[in-house]
C-alpha atoms as a PDB file:
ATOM      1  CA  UNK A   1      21.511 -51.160  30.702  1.00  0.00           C
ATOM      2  CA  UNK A   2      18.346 -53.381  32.357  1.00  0.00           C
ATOM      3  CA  UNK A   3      19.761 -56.656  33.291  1.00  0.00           C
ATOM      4  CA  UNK A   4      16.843 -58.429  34.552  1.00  0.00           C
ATOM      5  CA  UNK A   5      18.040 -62.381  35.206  1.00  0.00           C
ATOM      6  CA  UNK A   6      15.444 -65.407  35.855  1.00  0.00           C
ATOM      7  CA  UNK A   7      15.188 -68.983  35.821  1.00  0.00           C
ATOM      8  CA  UNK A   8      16.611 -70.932  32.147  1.00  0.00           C
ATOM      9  CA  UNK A   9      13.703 -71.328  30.058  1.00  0.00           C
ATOM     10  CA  UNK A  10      11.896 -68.262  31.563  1.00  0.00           C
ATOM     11  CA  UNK A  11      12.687 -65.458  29.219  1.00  0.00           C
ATOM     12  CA  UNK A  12       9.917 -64.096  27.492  1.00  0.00           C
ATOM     13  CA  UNK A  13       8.284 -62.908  31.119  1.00  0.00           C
ATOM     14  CA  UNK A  14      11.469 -61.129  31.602  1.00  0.00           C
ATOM     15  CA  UNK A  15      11.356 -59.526  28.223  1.00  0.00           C
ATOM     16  CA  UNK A  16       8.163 -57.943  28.592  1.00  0.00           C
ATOM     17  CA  UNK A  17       8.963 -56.990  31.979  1.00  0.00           C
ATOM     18  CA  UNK A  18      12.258 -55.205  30.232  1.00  0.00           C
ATOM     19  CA  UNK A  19      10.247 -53.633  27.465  1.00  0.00           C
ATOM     20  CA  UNK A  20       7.366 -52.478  30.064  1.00  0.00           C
ATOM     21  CA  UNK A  21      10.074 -50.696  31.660  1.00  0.00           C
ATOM     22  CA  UNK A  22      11.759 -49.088  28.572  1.00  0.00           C
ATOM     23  CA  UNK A  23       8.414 -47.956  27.818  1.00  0.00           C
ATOM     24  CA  UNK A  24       7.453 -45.998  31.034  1.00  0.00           C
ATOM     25  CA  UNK A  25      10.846 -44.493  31.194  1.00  0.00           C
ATOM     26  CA  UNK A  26      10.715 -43.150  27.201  1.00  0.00           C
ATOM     27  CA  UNK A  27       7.325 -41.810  28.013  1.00  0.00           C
ATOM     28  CA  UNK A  28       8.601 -39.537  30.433  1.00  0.00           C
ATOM     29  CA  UNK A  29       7.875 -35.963  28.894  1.00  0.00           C
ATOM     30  CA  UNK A  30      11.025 -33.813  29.130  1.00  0.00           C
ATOM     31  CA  UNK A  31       9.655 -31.596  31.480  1.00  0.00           C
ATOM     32  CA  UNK A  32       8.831 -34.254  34.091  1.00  0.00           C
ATOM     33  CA  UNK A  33      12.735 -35.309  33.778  1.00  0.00           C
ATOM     34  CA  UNK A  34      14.992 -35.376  37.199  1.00  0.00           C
ATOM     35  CA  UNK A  35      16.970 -33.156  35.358  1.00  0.00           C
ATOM     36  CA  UNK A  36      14.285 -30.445  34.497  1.00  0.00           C
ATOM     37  CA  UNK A  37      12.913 -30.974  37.995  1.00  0.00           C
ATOM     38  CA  UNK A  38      15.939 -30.229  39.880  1.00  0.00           C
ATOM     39  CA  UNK A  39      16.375 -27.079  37.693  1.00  0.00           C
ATOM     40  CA  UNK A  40      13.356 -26.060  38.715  1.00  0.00           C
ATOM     41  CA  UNK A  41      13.663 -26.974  42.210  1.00  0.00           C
ATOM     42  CA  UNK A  42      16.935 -24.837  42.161  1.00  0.00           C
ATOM     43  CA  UNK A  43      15.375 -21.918  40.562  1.00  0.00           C
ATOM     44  CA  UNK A  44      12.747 -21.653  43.664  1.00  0.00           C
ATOM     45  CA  UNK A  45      15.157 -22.053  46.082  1.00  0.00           C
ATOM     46  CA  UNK A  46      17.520 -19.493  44.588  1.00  0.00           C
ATOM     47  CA  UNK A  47      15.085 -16.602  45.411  1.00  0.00           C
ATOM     48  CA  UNK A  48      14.530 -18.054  48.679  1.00  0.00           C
ATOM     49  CA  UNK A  49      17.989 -18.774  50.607  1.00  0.00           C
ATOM     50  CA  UNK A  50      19.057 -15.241  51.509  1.00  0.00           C
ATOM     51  CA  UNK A  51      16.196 -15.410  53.736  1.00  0.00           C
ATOM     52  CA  UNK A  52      18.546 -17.558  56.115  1.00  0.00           C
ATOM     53  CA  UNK A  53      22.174 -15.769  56.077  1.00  0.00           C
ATOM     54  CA  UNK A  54      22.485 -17.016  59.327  1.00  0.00           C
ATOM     55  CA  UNK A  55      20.268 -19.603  60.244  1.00  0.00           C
ATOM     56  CA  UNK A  56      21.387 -23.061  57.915  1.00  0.00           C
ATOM     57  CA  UNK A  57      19.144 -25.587  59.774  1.00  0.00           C
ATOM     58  CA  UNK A  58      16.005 -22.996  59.152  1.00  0.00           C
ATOM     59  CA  UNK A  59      17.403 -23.157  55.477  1.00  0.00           C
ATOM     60  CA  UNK A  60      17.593 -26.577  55.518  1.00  0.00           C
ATOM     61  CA  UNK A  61      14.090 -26.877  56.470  1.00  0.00           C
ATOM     62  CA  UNK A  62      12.284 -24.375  54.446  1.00  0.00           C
ATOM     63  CA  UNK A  63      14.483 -26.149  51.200  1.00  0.00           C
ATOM     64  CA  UNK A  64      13.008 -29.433  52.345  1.00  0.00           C
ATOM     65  CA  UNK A  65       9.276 -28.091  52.365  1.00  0.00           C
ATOM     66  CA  UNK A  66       9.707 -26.216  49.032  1.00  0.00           C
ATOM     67  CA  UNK A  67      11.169 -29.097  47.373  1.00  0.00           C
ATOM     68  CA  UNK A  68       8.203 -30.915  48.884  1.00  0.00           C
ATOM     69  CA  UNK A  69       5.572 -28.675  47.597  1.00  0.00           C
ATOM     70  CA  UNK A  70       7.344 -28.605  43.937  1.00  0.00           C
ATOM     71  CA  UNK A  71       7.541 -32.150  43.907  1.00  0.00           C
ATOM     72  CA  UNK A  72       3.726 -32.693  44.870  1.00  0.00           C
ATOM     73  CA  UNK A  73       2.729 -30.082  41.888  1.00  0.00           C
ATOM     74  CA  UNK A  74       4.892 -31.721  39.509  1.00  0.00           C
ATOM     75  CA  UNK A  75       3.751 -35.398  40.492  1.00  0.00           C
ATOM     76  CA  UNK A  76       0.142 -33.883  39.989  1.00  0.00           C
ATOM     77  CA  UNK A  77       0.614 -32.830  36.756  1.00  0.00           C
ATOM     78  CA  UNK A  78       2.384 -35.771  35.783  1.00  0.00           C
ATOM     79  CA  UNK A  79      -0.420 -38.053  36.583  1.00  0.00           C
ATOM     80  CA  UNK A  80      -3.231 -35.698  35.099  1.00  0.00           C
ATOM     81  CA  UNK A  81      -1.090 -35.455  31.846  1.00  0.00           C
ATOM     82  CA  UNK A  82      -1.497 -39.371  31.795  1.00  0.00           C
ATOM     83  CA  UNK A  83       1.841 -40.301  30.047  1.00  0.00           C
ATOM     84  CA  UNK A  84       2.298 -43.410  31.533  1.00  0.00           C
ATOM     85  CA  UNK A  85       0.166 -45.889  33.050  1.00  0.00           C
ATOM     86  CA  UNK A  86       2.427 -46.387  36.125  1.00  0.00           C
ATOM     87  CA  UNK A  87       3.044 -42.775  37.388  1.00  0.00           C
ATOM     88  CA  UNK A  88       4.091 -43.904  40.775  1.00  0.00           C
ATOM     89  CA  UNK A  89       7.314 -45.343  39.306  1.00  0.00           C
ATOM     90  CA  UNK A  90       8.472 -42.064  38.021  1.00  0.00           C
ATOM     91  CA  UNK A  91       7.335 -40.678  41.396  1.00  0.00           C
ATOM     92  CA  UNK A  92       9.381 -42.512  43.769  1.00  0.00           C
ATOM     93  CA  UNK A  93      12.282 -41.994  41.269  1.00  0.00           C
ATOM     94  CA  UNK A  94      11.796 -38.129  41.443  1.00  0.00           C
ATOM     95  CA  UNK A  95      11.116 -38.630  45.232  1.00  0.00           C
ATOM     96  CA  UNK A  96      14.554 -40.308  45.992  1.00  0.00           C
ATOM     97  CA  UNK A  97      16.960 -38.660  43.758  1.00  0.00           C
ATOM     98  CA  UNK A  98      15.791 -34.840  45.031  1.00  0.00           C
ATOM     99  CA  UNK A  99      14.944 -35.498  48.264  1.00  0.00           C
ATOM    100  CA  UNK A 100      18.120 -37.335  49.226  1.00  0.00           C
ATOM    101  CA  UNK A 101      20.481 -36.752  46.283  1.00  0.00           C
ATOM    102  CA  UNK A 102      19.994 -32.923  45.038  1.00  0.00           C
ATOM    103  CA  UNK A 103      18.547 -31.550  47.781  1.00  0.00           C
ATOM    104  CA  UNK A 104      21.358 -32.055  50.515  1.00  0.00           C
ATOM    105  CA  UNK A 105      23.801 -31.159  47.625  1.00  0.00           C
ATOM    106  CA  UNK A 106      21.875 -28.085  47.106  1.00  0.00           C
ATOM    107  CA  UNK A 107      21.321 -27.136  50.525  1.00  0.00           C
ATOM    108  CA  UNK A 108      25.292 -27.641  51.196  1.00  0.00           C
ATOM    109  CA  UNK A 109      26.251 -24.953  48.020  1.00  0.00           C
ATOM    110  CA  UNK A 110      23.362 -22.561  48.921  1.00  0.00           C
ATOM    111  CA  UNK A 111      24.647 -21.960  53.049  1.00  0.00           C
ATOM    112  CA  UNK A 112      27.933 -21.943  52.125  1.00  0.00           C
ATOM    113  CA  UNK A 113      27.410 -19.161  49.308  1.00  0.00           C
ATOM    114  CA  UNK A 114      25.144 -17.153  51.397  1.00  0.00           C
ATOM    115  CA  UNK A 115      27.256 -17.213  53.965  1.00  0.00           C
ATOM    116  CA  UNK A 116      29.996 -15.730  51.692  1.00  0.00           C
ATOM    117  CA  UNK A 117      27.793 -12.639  50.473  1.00  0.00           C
ATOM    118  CA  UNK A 118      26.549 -12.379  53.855  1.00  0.00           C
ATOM    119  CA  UNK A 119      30.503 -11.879  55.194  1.00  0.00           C
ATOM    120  CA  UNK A 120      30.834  -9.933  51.664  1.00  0.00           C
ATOM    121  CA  UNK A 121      33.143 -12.496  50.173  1.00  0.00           C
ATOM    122  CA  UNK A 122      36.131 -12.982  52.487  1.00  0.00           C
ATOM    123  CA  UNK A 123      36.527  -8.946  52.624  1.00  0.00           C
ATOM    124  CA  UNK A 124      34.545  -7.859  55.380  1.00  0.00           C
ATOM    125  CA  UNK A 125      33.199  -4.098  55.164  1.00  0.00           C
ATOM    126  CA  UNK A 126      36.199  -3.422  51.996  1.00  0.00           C
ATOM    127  CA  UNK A 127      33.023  -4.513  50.407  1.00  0.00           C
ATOM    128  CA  UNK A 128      30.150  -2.495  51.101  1.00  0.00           C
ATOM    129  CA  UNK A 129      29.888   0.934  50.543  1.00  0.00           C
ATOM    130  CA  UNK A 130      32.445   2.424  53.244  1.00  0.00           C
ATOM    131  CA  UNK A 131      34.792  -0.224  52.664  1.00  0.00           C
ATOM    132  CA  UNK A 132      35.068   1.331  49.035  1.00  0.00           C
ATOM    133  CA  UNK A 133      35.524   4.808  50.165  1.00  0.00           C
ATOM    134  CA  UNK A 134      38.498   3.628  52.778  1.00  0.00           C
ATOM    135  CA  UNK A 135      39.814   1.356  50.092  1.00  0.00           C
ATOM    136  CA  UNK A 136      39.790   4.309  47.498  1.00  0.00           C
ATOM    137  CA  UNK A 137      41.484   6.830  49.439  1.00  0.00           C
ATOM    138  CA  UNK A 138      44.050   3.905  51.096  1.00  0.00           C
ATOM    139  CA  UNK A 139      45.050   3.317  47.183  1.00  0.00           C
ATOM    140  CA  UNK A 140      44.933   7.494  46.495  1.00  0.00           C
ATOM    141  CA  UNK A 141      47.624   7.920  49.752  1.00  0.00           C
ATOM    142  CA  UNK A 142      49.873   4.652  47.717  1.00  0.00           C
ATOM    143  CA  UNK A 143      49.258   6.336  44.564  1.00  0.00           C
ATOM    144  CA  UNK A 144      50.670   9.513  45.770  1.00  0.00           C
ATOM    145  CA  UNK A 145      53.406   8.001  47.947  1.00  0.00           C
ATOM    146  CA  UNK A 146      54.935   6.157  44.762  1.00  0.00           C
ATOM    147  CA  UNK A 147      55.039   9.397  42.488  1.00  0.00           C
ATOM    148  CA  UNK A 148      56.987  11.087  44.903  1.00  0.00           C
ATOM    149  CA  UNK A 149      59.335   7.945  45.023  1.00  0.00           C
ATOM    150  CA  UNK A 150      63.055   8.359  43.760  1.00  0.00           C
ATOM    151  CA  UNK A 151      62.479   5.629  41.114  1.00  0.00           C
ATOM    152  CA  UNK A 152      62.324   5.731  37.128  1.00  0.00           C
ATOM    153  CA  UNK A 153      59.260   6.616  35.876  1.00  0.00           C
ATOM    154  CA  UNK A 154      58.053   3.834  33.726  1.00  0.00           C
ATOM    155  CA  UNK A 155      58.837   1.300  36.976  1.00  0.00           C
ATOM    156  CA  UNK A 156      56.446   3.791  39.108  1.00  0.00           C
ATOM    157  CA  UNK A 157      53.614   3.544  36.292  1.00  0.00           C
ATOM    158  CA  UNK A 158      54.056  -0.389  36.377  1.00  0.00           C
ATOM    159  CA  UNK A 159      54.037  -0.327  39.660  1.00  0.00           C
ATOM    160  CA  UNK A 160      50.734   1.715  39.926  1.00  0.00           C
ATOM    161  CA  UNK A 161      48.782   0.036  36.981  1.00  0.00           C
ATOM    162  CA  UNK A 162      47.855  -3.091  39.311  1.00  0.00           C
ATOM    163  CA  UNK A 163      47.140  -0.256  42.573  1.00  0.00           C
ATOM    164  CA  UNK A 164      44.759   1.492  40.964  1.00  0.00           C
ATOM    165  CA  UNK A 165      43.201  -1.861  39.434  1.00  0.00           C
ATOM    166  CA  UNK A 166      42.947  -3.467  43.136  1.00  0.00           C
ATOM    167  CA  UNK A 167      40.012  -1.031  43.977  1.00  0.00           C
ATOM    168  CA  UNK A 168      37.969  -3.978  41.515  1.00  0.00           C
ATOM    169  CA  UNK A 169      39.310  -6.643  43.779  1.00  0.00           C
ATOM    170  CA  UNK A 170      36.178  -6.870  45.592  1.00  0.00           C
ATOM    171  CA  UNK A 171      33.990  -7.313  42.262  1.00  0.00           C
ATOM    172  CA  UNK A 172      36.580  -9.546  40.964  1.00  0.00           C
ATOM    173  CA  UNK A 173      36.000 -11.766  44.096  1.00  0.00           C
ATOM    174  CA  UNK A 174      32.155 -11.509  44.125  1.00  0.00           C
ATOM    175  CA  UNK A 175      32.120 -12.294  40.218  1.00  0.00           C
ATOM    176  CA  UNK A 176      34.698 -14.969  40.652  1.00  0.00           C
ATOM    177  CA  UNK A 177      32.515 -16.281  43.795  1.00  0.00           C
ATOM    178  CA  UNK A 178      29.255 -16.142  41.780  1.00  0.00           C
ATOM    179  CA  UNK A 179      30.518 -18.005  38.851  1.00  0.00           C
ATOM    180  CA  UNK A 180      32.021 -20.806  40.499  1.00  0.00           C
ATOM    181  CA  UNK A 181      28.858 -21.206  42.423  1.00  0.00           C
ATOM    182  CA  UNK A 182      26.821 -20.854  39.259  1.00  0.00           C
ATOM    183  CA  UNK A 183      29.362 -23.411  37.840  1.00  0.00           C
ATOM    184  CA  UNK A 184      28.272 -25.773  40.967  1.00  0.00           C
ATOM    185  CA  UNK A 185      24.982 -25.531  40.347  1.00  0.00           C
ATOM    186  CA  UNK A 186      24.562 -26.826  36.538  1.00  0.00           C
ATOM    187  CA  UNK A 187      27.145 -29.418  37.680  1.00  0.00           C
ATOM    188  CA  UNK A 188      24.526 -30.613  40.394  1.00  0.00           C
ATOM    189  CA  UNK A 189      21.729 -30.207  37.819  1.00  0.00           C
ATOM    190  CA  UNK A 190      23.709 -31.965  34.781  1.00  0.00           C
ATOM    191  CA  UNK A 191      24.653 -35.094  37.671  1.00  0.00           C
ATOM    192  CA  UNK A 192      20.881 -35.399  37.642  1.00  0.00           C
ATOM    193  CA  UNK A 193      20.409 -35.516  34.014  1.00  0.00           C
ATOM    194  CA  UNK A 194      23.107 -38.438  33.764  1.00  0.00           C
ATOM    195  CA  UNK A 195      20.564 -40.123  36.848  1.00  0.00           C
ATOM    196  CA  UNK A 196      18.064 -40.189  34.437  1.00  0.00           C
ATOM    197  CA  UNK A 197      18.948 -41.420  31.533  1.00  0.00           C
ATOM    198  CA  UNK A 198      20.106 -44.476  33.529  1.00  0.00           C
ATOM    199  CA  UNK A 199      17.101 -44.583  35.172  1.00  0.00           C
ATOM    200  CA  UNK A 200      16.666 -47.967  34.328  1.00  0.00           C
ATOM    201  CA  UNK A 201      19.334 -49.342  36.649  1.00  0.00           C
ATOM    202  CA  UNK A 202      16.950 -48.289  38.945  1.00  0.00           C
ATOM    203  CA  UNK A 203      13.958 -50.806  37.877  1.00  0.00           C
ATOM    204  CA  UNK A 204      13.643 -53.796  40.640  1.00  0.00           C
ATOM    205  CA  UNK A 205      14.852 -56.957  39.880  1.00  0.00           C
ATOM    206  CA  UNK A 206      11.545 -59.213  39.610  1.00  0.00           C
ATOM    207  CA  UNK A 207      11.500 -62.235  41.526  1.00  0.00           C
ATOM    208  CA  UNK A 208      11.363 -65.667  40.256  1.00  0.00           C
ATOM    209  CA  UNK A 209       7.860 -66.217  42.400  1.00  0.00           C
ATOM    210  CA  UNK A 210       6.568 -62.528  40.621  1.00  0.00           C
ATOM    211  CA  UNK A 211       7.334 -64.310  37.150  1.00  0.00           C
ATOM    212  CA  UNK A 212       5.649 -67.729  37.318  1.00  0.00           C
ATOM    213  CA  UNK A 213       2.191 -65.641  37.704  1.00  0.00           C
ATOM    214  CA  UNK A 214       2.977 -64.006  34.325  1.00  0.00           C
END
C-alpha cells in the first residue's frame, strides 16, 4: 500500500499525488508488466545460453546485452502505445527489477543448468550414446549373472525388475534436472509478478518543499 506522509493540514496534495500514482501503475497494459517482461526476457535467453557451456562470464555478458536490447524494444513500444503520460516511471521500474533483480537470478540458473547438460547430468559419457551401449550390456552381464544365481526365482525377478529399469536412469536424471530447472524458472518469473503488483511501494516519497508548489 502507498503511504505517502506530509505536513498536518497538507493532505489533498498528497492525495492526488497517491491517485496520480495508482493511475500510471493501473494503466500499465499486461503485456508491458515486469512479469510478462521477464518471461519474455527468459524465453530469448533460453535459446541463447548453450552458446556458452563453458564460458559463464561470456554468458553473463551476452544475457546483459539481450536483456538490454529487449528492454529498449519494449520501452519503445510502451511509449508509442501512449498508455500513460509518464512512461519513464514504468521504465526505470522495468530497468531496475531485470537488470539487477531477474537478470543475475537468471544468469545464476542458466550456467549452472548448462553446465549440467554440458557434463550430461552428473553421469559423464553413461549419457551419450556410448555410455548407453556400455551401460546396456554392463546391465545384460548382471542380468545374466543373477539367473544363473542359486536363489528362488521370484527373489531373482525382484531383484532384476529395478536392473533392467536403471538403463532409464540417465533420462530419469535429465527429466528430473529439466523440471526442477523449469520449476526455477516460473518461480523467478512469478517473484516478478508479486514485484509488480506492489509496484507502488516503489513510488518516491514527495518532499514537503515538492508539495508547497502544488
Amino acid at each position: 500500500m502507498l503511504c505517502l506522509c506530509g505536513a498536518r493540514g497538507s493532505t489533498a496534495p498528497l492525495d492526488e499525488l497517491g491517485r496520480s500514482a495508482l493511475r500510471d501503475t493501473a494503466m500499465i497494459p499486461h503485456e508491458y508488466r515486469l512479469d510478462r517482461v521477464a518471461d519474455r526476457v527468459a524465453a530469448r535467453l533460453e535459446t541463447q545460453r548453450r552458446t556458452y557451456p563453458d564460458d559463464p562470464e561470456g554468458a553473463e555478458r551476452a544475457f546483459a546485452e539481450t536483456t538490454e536490447a529487449i528492454l529498449d524494444d519494449v520501452i519503445t513500444e510502451f511509449r508509442a502505445d501512449g498508455f500513460t503520460d509518464r512512461p519513464e516511471r514504468h521504465e526505470a521500474f522495468l530497468r531496475r527489477e531485470l537488470l539487477h533483480t531477474f537478470l543475475p537470478r537468471y544468469t545464476r540458473m542458466a550456467v549452472q543448468q548448462t553446465a549440467l547438460e554440458a557434463r550430461g547430468y552428473g553421469m559423464g559419457t553413461l549419457h551419450g550414446p556410448v555410455g548407453r551401449v556400455v551401460l546396456f550390456f554392463f546391465i545384460l552381464v548382471l542380468g545374466a549373472l543373477l539367473m544363473r544365481a542359486p536363489m528362488v526365482i521370484y527373489v531373482k525377478f525382484a531383484m532384476l525388475a529395478p536392473l533392467l529399469f536403471s538403463i532409464f536412469l540417465p533420462d530419469l536424471i535429465a527429466w528430473a534436472t529439466r523440471v526442477r530447472y523449469a520449476g526455477a524458472l516460473r518461480e523467478a518469473v512469478s517473484d516478478m509478478a508479486e514485484l509488480q503488483d506492489r509496484a507502488l511501494d516503489y513510488a518516491p516519497t514527495p518532499r514537503l518543499s515538492d508539495l508547497d508548489h502544488d
